[in-house]
N, C-alpha and C. Protein backbone atom coordinates (compact mmCIF):
# COMPACT_ATOMS: atom_id res chain seq x y z
N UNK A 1 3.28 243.68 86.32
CA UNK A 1 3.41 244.93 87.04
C UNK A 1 4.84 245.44 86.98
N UNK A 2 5.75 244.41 87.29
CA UNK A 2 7.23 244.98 87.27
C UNK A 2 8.12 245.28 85.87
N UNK A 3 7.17 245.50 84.79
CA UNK A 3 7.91 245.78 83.06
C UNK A 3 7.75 247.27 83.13
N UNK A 4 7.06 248.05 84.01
CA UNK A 4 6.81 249.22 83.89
C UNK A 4 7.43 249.94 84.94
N UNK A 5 8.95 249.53 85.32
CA UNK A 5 9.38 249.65 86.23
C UNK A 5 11.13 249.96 86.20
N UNK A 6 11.66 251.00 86.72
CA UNK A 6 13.02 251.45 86.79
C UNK A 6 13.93 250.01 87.62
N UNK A 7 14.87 249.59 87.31
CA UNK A 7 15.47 248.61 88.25
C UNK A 7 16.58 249.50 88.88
N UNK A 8 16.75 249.57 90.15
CA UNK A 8 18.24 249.90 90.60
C UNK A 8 18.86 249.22 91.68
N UNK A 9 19.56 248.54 91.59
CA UNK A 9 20.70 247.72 92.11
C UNK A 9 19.48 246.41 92.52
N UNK A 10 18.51 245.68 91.61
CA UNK A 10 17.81 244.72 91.96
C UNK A 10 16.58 245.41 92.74
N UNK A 11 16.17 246.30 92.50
CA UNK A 11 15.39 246.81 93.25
C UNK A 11 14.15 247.97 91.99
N UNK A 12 12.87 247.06 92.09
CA UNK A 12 12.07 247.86 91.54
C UNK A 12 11.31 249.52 91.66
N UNK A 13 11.18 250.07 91.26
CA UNK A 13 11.05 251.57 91.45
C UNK A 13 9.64 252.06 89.92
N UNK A 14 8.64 252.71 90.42
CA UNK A 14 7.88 253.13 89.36
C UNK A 14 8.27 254.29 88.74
N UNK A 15 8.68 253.96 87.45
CA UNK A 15 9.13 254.19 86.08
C UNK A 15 8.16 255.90 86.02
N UNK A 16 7.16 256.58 86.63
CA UNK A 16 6.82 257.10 86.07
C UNK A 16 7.03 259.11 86.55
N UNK A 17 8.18 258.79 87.22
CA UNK A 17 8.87 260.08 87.81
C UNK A 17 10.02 259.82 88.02
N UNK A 18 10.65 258.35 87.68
CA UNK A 18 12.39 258.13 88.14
C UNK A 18 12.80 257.38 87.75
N UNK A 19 13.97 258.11 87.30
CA UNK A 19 15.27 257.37 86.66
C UNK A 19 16.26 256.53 87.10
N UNK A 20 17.02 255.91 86.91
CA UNK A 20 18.11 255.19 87.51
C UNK A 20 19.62 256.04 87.82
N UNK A 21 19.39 257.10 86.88
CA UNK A 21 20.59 258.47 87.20
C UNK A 21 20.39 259.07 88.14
N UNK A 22 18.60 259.60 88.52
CA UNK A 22 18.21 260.69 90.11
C UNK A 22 17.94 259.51 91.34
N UNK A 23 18.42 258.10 91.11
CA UNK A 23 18.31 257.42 92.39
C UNK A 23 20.02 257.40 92.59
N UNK A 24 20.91 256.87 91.51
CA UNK A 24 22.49 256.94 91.36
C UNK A 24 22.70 258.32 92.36
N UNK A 25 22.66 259.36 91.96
CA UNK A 25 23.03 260.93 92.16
C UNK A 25 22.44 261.08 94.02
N UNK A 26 21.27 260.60 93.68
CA UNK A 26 20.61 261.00 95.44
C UNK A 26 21.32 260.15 96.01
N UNK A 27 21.52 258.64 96.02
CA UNK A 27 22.19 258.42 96.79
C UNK A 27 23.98 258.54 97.40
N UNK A 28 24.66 258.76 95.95
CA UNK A 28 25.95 259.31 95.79
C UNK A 28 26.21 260.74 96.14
N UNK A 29 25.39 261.21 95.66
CA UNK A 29 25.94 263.20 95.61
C UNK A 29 24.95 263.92 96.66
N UNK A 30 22.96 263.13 96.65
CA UNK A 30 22.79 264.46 97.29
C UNK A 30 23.46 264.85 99.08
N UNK A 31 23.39 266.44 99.18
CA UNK A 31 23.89 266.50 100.73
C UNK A 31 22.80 267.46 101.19
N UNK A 32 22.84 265.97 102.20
CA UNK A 32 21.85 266.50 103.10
C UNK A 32 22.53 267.21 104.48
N UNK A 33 21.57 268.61 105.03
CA UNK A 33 21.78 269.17 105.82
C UNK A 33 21.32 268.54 107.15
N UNK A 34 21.82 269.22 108.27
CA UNK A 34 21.82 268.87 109.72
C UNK A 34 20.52 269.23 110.16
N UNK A 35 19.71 270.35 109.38
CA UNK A 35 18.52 270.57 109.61
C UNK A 35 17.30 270.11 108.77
N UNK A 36 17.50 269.36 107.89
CA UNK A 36 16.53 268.56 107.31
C UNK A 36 15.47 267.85 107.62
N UNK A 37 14.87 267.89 107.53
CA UNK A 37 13.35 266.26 107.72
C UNK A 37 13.17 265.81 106.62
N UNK A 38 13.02 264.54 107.07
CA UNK A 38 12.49 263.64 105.99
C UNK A 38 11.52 263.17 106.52
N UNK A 39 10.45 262.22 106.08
CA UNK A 39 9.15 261.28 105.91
C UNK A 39 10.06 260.21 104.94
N UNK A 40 10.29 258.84 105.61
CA UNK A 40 10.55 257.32 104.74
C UNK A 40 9.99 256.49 105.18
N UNK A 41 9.40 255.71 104.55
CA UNK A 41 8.61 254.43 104.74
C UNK A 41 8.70 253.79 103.54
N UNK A 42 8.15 252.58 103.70
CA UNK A 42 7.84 252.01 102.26
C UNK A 42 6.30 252.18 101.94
N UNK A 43 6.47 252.70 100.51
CA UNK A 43 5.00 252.93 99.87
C UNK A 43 3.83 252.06 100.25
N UNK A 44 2.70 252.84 100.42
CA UNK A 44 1.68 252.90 101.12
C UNK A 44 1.40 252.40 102.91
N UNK A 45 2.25 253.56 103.23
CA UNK A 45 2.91 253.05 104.86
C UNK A 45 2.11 254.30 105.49
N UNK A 46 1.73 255.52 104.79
CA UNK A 46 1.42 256.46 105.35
C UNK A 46 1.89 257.96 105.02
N UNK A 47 3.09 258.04 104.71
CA UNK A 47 3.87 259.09 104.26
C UNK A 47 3.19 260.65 104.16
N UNK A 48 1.99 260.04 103.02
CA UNK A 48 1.60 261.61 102.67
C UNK A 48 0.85 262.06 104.12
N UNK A 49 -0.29 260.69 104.81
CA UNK A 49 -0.36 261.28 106.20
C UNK A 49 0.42 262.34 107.01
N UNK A 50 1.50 261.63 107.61
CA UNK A 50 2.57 262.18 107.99
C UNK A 50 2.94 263.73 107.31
N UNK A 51 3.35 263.55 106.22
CA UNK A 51 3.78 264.96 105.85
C UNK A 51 2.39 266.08 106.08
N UNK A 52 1.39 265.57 105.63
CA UNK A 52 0.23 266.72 106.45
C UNK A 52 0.48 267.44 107.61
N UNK A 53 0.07 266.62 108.25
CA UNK A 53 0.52 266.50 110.15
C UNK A 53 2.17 267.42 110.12
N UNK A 54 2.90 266.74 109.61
CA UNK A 54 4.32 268.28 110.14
C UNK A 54 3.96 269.38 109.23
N UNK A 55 3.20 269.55 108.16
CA UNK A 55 2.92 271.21 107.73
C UNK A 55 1.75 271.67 108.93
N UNK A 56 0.79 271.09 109.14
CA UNK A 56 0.42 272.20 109.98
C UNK A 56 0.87 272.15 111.01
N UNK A 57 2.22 271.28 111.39
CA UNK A 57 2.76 271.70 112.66
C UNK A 57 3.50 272.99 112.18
N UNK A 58 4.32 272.81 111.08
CA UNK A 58 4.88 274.07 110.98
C UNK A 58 4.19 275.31 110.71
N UNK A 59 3.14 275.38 110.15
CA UNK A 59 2.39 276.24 109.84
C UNK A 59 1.27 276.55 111.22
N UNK A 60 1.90 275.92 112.28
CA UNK A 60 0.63 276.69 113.43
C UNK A 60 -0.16 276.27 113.44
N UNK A 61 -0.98 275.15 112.36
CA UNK A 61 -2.81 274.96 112.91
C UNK A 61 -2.72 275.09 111.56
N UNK A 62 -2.60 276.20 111.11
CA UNK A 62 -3.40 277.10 109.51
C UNK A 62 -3.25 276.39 108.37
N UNK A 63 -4.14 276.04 108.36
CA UNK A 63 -4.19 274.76 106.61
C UNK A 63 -3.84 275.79 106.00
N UNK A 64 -3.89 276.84 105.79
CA UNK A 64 -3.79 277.74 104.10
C UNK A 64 -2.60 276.73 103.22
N UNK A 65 -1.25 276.86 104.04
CA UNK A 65 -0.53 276.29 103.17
C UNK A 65 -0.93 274.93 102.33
N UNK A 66 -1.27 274.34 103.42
CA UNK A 66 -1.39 272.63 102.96
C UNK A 66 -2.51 272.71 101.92
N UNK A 67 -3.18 274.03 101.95
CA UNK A 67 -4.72 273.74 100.97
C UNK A 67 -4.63 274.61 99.24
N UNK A 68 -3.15 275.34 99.81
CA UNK A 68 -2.89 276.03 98.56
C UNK A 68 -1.74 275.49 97.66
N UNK A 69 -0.84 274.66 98.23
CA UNK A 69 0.61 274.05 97.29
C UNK A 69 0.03 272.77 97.73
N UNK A 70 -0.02 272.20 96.58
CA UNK A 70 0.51 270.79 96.36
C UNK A 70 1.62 270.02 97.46
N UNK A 71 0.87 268.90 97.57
CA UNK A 71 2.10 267.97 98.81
C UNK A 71 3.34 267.65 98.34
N UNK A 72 3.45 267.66 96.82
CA UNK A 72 4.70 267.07 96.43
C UNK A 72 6.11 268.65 96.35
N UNK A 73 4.81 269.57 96.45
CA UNK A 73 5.97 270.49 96.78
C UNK A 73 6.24 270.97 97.95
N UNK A 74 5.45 270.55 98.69
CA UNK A 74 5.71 271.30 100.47
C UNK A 74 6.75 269.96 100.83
N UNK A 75 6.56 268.87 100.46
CA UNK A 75 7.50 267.32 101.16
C UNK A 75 7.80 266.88 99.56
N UNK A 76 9.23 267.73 98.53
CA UNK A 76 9.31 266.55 97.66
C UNK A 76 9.77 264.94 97.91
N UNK A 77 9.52 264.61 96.76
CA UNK A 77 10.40 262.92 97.23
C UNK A 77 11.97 262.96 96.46
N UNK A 78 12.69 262.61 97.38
CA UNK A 78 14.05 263.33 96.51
C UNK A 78 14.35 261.98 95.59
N UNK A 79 13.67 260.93 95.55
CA UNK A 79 14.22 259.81 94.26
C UNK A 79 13.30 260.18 92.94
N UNK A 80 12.57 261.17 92.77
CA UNK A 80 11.72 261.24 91.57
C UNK A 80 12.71 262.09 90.62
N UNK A 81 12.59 262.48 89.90
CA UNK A 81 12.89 263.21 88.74
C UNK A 81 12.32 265.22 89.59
N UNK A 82 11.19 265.27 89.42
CA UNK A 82 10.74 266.75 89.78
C UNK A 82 11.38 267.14 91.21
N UNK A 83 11.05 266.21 92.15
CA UNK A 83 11.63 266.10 93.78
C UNK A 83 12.79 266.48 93.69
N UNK A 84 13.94 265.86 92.98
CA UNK A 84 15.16 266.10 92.79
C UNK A 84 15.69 267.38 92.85
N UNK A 85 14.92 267.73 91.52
CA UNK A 85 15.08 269.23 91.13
C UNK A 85 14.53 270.11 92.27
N UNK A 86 13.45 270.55 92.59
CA UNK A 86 12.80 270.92 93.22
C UNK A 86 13.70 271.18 94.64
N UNK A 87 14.03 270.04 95.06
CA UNK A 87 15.09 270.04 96.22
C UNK A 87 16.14 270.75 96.16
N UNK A 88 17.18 270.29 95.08
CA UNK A 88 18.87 270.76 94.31
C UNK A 88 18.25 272.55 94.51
N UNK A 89 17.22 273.13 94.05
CA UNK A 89 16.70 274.70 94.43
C UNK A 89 16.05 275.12 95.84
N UNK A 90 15.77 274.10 96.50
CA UNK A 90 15.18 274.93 97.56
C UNK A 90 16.02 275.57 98.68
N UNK A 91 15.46 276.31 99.61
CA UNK A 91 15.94 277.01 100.52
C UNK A 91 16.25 275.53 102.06
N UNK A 92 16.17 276.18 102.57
CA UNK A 92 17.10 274.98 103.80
C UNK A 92 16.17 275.84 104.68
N UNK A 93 16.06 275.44 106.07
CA UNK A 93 15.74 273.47 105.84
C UNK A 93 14.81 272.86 105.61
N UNK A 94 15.11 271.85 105.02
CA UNK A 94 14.01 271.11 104.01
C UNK A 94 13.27 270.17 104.62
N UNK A 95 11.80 269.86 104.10
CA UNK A 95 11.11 268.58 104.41
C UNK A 95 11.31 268.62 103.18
N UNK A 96 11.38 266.83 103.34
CA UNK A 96 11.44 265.78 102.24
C UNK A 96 10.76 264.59 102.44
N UNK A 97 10.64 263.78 101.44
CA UNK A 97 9.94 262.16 101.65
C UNK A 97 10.56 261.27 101.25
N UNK A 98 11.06 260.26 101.24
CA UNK A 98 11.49 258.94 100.28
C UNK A 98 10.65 257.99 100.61
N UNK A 99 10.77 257.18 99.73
CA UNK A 99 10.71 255.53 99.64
C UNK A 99 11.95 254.69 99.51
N UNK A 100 13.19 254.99 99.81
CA UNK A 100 14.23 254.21 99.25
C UNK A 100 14.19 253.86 100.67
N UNK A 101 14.83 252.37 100.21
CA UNK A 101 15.16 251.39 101.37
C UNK A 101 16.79 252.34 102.42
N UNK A 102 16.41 251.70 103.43
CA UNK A 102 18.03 251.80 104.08
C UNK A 102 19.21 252.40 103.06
N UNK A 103 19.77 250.95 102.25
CA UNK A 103 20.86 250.84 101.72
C UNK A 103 20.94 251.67 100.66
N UNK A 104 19.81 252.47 99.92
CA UNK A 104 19.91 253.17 99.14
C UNK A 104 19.92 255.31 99.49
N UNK A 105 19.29 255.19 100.78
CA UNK A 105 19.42 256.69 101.25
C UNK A 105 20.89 257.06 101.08
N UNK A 106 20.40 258.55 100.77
CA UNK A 106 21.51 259.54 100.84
C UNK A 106 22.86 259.54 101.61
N UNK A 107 23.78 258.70 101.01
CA UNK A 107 25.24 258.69 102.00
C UNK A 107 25.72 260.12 102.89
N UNK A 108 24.93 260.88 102.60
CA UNK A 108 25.30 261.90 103.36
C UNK A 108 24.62 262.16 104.36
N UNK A 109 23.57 261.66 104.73
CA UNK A 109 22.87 261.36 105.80
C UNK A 109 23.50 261.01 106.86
N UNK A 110 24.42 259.97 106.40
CA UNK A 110 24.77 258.99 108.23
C UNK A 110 25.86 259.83 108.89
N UNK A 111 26.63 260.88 108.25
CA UNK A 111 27.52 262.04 108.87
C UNK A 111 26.53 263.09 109.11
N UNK A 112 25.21 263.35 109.20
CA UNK A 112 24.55 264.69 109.48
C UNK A 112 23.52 263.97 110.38
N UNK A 113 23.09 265.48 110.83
CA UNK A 113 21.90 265.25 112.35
C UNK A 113 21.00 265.72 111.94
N UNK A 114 20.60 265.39 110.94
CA UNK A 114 19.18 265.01 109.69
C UNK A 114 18.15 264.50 110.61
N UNK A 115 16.85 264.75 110.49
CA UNK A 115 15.93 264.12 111.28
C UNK A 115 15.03 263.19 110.27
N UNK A 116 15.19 262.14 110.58
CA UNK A 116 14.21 260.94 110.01
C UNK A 116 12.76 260.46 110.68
N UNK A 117 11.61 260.64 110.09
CA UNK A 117 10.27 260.19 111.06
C UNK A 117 10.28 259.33 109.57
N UNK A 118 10.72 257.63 110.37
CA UNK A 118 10.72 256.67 109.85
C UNK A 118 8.79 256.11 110.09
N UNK A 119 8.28 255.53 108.82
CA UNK A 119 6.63 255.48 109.05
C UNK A 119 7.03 254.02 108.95
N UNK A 120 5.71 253.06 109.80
CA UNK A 120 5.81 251.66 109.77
C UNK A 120 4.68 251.64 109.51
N UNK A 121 3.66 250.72 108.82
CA UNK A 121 2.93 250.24 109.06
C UNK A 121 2.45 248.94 109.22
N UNK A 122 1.19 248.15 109.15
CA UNK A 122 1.03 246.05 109.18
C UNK A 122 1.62 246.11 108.05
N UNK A 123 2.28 244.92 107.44
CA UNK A 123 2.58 244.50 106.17
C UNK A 123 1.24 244.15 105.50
N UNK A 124 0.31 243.81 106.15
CA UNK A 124 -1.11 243.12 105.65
C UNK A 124 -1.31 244.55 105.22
N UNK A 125 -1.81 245.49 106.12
CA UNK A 125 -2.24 246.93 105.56
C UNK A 125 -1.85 247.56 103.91
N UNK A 126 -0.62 247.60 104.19
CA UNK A 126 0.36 247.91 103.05
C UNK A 126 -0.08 247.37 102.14
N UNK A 127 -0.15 245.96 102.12
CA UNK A 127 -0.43 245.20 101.09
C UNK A 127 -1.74 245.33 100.32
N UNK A 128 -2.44 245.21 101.20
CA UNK A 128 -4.14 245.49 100.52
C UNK A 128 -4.07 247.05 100.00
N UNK A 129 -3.33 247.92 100.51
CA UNK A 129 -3.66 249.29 99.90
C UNK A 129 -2.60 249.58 98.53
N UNK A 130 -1.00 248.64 98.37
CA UNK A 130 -0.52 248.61 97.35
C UNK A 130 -1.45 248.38 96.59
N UNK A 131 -2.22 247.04 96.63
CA UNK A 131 -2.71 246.40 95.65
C UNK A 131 -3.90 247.20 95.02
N UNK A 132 -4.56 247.95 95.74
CA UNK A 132 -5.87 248.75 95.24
C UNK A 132 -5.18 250.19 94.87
N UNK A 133 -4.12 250.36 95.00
CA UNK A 133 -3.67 251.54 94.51
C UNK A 133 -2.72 251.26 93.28
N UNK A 134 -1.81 250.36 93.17
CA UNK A 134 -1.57 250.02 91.63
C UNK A 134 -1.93 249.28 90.50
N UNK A 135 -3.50 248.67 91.24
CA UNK A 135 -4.26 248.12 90.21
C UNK A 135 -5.12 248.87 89.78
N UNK A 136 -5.01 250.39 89.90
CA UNK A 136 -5.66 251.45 89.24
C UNK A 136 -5.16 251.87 88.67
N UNK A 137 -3.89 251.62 88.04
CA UNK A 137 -3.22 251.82 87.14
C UNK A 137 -3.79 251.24 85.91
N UNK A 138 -4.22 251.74 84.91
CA UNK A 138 -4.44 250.84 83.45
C UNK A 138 -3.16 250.09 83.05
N UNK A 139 -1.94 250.73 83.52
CA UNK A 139 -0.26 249.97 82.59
C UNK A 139 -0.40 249.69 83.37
N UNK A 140 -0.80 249.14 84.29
CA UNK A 140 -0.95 247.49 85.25
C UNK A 140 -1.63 246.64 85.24
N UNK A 141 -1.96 246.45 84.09
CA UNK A 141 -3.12 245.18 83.72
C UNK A 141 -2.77 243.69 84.38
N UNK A 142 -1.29 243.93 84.47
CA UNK A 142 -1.17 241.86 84.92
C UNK A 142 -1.64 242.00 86.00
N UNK A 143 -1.68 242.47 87.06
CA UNK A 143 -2.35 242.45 88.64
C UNK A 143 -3.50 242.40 88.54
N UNK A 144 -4.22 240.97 88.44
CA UNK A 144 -5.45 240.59 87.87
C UNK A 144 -5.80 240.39 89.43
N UNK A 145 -5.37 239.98 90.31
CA UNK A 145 -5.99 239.57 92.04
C UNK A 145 -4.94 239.90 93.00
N UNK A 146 -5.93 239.60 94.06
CA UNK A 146 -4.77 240.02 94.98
C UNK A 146 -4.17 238.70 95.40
N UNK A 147 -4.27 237.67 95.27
CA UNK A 147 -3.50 236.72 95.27
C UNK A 147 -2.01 236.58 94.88
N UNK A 148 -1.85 236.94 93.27
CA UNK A 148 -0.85 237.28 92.56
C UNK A 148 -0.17 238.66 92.99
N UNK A 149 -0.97 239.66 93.51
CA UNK A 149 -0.09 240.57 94.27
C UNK A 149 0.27 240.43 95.39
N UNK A 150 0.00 239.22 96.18
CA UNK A 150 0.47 239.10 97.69
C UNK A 150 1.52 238.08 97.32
N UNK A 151 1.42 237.24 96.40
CA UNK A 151 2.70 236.38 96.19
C UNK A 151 4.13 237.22 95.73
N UNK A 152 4.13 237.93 94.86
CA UNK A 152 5.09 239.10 94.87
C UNK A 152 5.34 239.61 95.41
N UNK A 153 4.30 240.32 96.62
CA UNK A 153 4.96 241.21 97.47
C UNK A 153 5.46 240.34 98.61
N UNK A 154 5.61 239.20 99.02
CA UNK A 154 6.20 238.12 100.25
C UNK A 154 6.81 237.57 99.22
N UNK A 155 7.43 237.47 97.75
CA UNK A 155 8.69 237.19 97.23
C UNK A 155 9.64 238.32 97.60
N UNK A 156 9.39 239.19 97.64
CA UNK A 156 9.99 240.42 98.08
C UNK A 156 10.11 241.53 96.89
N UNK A 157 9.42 241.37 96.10
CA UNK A 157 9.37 241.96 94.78
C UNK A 157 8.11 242.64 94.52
N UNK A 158 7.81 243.52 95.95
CA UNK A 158 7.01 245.01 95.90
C UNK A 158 7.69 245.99 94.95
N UNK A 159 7.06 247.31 94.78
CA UNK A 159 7.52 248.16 94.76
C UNK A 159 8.50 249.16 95.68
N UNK A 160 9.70 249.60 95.27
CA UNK A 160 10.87 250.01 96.34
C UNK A 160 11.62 248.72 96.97
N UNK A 161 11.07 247.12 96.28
CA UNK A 161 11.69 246.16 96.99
C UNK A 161 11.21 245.37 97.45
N UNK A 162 11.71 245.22 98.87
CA UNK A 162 10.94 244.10 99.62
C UNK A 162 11.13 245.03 101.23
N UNK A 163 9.53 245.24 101.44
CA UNK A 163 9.32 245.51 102.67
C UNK A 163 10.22 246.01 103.78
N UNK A 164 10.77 244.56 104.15
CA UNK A 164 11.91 244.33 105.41
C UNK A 164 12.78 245.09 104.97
N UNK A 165 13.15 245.16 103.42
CA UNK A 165 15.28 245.65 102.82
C UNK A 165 14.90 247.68 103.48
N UNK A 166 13.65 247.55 104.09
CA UNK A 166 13.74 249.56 104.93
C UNK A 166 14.15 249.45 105.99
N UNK A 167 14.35 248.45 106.54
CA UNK A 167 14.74 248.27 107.99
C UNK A 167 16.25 248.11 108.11
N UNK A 168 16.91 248.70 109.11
CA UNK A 168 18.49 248.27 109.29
C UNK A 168 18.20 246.86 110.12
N UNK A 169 19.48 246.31 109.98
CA UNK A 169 19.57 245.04 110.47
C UNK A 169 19.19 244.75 112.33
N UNK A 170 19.42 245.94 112.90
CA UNK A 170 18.46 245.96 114.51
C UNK A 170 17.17 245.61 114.09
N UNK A 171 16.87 246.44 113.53
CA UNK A 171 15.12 246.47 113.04
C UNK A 171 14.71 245.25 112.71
N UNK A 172 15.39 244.64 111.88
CA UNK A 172 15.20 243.63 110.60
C UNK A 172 15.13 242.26 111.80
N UNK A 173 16.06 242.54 113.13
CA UNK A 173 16.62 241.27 113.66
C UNK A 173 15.29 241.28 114.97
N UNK A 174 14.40 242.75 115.76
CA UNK A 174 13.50 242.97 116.10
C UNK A 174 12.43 242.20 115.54
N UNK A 175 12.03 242.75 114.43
CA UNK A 175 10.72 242.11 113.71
C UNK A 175 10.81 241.09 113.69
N UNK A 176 12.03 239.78 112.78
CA UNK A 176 12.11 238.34 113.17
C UNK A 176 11.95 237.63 114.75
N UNK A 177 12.35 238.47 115.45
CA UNK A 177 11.59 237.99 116.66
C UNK A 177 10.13 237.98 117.22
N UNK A 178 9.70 239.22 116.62
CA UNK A 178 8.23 239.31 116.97
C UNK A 178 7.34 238.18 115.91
N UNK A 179 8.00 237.92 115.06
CA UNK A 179 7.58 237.54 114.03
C UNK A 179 7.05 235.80 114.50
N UNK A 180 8.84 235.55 114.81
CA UNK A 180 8.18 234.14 115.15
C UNK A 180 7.78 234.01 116.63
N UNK A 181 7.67 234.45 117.53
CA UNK A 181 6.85 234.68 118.71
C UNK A 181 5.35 234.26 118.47
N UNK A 182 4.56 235.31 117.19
CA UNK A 182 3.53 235.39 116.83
C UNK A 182 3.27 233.98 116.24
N UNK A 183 3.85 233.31 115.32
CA UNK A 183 3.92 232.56 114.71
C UNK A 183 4.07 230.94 115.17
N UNK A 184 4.49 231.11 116.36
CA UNK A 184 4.57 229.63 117.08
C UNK A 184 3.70 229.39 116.90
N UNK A 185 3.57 227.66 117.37
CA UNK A 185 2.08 227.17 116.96
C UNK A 185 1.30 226.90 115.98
N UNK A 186 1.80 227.85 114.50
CA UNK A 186 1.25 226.93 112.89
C UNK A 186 2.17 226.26 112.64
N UNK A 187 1.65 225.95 111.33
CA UNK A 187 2.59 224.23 110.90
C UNK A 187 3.44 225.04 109.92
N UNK A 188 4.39 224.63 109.90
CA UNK A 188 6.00 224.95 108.88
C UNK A 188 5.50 224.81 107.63
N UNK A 189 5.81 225.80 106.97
CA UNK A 189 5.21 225.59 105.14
C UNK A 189 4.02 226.07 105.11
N UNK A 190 3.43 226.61 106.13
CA UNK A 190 1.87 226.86 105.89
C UNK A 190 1.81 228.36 105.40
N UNK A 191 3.07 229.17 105.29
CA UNK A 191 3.24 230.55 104.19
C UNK A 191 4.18 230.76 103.05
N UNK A 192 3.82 230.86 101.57
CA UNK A 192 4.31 230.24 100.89
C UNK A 192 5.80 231.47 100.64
N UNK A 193 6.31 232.40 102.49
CA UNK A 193 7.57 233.15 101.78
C UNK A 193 7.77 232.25 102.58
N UNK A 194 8.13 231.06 103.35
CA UNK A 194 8.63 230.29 104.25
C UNK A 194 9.29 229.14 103.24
C-alpha cells in the first residue's frame, strides 16, 4: 500500500493529488487568515461529514449549494495539488480541510485566530473504514486483509502517519491516560503496538 505513496518528513501521504512541494509550501508559505475554517482530522475521521453540516450552516438550510458544487470545492484540502490552487485564488474567508498532522499545518496558523473544528473519531472506526476504503483501490493490491492493515496502521504507518502524530502533546498525554485506564486488567503483550 505504501509504494504508491508521497513521503514527507517520514510521513506517508496518497500520491494521487500531492506532491512533496504543495505539502513543503502549505506548510512554509501558506497564510492563513484570522477568518478562516478549517475541517482536520485524520482520514476517515469524518471530515467530508463535517464540511456538509457547516455549508448548510452557511447556506441557511438550502442544500442548492452543497447539491450543485462539488465538496472539494466548497472545503478544498489545502495539501492536494488542486486544493492548493484553488485556495492561493479564492476569496476570504475560506473553508478548508486537511489531513496533515499537528506538526505539519500551516505555520501561519499558530499567529492567527483561524478557526479549527478538529474531527476525532474510535481508532477501531477509522480503521475498518481506512481499510474498506483503500482496498478499493486496484493500485492497492497488497492490502489483501484486514489483519495486515491493522498491523500497519498500530505500527503507525497509516495514511497521513500515525493516528496519535494529529494530536498535540496535551491531547496525545489525555488519550494515554484514557488509554491505560481502559486497559488495566489485560495481560502486557497482549497488543502487538505494545
Amino acid at each position: 500500500m505504501l509504494d504508491n505513496f508521497v513521503w514527507f518528513e517520514g510521513i506517508p501521504f496518497p500520491s494521487f493529488d500531492i506532491c512533496y512541494e504543495t505539502i513543503k509550501d502549505v506548510r512554509d508559505n501558506f497564510v492563513i487568515n484570522d477568518d478562516d475554517v478549517f475541517t482536520v482530522g485524520y482520514p476517515k475521521s469524518g471530515n467530508n461529514w463535517v464540511v456538509e453540516i457547516i455549508c448548510l450552516i452557511i447556506s441557511k438550510g438550502n442544500p442548492k449549494w452543497s447539491q450543485s458544487v462539488p465538496i472539494w470545492d466548497r472545503s478544498p484540502w489545502i495539501e492536494t495539488d488542486y486544493g492548493h490552487k484553488l485556495i492561493s485564488e479564492a476569496e476570504r474567508p475560506l473553508l478548508s480541510s486537511s489531513h496533515l498532522p499537528f506538526q505539519l499545518f500551516p505555520k501561519s496558523f499558530f499567529s492567527s485566530k483561524a478557526k479549527v473544528i478538529y474531527i476525532m473519531r474510535n481508532p477501531r472506526d477509522i480503521l475498518v473504514s481506512g481499510f474498506h476504503f483503500w482496498n478499493s483501490f486496484k493500485s492497492n493490491s497488497d492490502v489483501t486483509s484486514l489483519e495486515q492493515y491493522s498491523e500497519r496502521f498500530l505500527q503507525g504507518n497509516g495514511v497521513s502517519g500515525d493516528w496519535k502524530t494529529h494530536f498535540t502533546v496535551a491531547q496525545a498525554d489525555a488519550f494515554n491516560k484514557v488509554y491505560q485506564e481502559k486497559m488495566l486488567g489485560y495481560p502486557p503483550g497482549l497488543f502487538p503496538w505494545e
